[in-house]
Protein backbone atom coordinates (compact mmCIF):
# COMPACT_ATOMS: atom_id res chain seq x y z
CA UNK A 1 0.00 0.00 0.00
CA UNK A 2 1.20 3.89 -0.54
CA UNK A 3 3.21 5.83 1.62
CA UNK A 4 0.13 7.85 3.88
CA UNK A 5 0.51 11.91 2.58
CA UNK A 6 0.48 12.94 6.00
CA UNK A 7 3.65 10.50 6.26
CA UNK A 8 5.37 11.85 4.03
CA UNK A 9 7.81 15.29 5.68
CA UNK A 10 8.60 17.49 3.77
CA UNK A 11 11.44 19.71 4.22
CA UNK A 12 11.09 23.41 4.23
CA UNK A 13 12.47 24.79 0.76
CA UNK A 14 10.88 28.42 1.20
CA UNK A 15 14.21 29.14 1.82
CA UNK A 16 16.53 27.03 -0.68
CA UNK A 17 18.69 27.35 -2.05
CA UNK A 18 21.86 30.16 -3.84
CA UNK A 19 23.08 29.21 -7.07
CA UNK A 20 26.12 26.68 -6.82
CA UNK A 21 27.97 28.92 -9.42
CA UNK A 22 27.35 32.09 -7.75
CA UNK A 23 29.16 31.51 -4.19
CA UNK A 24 30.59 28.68 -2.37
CA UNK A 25 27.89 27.17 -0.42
CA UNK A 26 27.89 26.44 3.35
CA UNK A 27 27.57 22.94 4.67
CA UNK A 28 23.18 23.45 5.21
CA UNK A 29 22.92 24.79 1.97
CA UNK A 30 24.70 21.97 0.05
CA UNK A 31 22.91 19.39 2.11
CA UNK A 32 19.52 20.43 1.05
CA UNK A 33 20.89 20.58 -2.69
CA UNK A 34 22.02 17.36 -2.02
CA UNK A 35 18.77 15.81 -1.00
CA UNK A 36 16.90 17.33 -3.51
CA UNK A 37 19.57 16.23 -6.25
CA UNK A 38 19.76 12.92 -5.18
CA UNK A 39 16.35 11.90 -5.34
CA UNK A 40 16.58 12.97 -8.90
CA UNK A 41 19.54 10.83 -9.68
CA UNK A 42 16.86 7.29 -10.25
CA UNK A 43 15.88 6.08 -13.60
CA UNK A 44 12.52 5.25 -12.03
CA UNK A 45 12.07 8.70 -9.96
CA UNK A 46 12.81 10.58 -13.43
CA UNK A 47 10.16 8.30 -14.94
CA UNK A 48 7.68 9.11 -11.94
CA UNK A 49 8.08 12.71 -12.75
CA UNK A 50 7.54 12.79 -16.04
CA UNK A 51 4.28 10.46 -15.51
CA UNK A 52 3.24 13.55 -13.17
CA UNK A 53 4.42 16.11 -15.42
CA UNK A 54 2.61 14.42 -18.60
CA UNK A 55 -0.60 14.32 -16.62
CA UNK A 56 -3.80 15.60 -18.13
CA UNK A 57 -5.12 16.48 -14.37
CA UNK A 58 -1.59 17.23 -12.91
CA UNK A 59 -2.21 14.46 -10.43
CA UNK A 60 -1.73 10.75 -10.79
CA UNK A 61 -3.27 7.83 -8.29
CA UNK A 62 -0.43 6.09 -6.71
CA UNK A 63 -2.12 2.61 -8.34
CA UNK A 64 -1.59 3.66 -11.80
CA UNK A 65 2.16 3.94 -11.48
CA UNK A 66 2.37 -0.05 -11.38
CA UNK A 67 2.02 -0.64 -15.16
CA UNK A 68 4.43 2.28 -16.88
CA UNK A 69 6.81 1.83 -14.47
CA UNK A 70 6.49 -1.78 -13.80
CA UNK A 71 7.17 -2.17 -10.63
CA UNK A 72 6.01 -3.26 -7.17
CA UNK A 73 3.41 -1.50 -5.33
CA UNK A 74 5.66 -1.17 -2.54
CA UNK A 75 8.82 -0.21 -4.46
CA UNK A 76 6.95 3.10 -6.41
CA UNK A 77 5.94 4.01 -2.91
CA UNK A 78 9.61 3.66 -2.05
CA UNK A 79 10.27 6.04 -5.02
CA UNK A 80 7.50 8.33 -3.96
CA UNK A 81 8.38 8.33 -0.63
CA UNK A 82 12.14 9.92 -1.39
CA UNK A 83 10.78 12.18 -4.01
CA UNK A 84 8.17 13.71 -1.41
CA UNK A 85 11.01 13.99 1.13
CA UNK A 86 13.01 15.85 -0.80
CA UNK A 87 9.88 17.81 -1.89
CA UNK A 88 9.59 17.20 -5.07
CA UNK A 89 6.21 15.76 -4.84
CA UNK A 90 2.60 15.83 -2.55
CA UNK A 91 0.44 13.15 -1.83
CA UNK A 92 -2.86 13.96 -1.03
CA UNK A 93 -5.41 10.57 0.65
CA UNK A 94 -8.58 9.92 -0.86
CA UNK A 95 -9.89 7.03 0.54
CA UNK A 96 -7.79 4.19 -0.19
CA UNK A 97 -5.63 5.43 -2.78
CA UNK A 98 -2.66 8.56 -2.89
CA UNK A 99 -2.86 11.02 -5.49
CA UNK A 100 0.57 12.27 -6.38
CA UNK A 101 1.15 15.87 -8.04
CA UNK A 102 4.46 17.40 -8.66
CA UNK A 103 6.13 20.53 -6.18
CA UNK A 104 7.00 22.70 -9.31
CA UNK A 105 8.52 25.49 -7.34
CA UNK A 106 10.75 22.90 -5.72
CA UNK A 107 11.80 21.69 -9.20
CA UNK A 108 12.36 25.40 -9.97
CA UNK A 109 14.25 26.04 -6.76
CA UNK A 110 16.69 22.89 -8.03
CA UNK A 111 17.20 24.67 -11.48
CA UNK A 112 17.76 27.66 -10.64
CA UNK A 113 20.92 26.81 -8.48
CA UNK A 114 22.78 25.29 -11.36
CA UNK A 115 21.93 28.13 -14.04
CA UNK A 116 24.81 30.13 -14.71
């Protein structure tokens, strides 16, 4: 079964993060570059993004990951589970099921610190 949304703890990235290129960074600053890099750096975490990125609604049940992807129930919750802690995703219950949805700004926040 998926992760619970109200499991899933987000870090705060109101305040993330200076460019990389800009200045050196201090040691809190590359940590939460770090997170939010590394749950980027999985095949199956870019694929879950794009799913949420490609869809129609902006919001995809966590039960129709299983078939693109496939893979386990409990692995894309795995996947979804690192991607929301590095908050790059948001789960919201209904019911049974999690609806996923991308954090855009967070995805913005991560670009932004590697333009030039």
């Amino acid at each position: 079964m998926a992760a619970s949304a109200a499991s899933l703890k987000v870090t705060d990235t109101t305040s993330c993060c200076a460019s990389v290129l800009a200045a050196p960074l201090d040691a809190a600053e590359a940590a939460e570059l770090a997170r939010g890099f590394s749950a980027l750096a999985d095949p199956v975490r870019l694929r879950v993004l794009s799913i949420l990125a490609a869809a129609p609604g902006g919001e995809v049940c966590v039960c129709d990951f299983v078939s693109p992807l496939g893979k386990s129930q409990p692995t894309i919750s795995h996947h979804l589970k690192v991607l929301g802690e590095a908050g790059l995703v948001q789960g919201d219950r209904r019911g049974k099921w999690v609806w996923y949805s991308l954090n855009r700004e967070r995805l913005s926040q991560l670009q932004s610190t590697i333009d030039a």
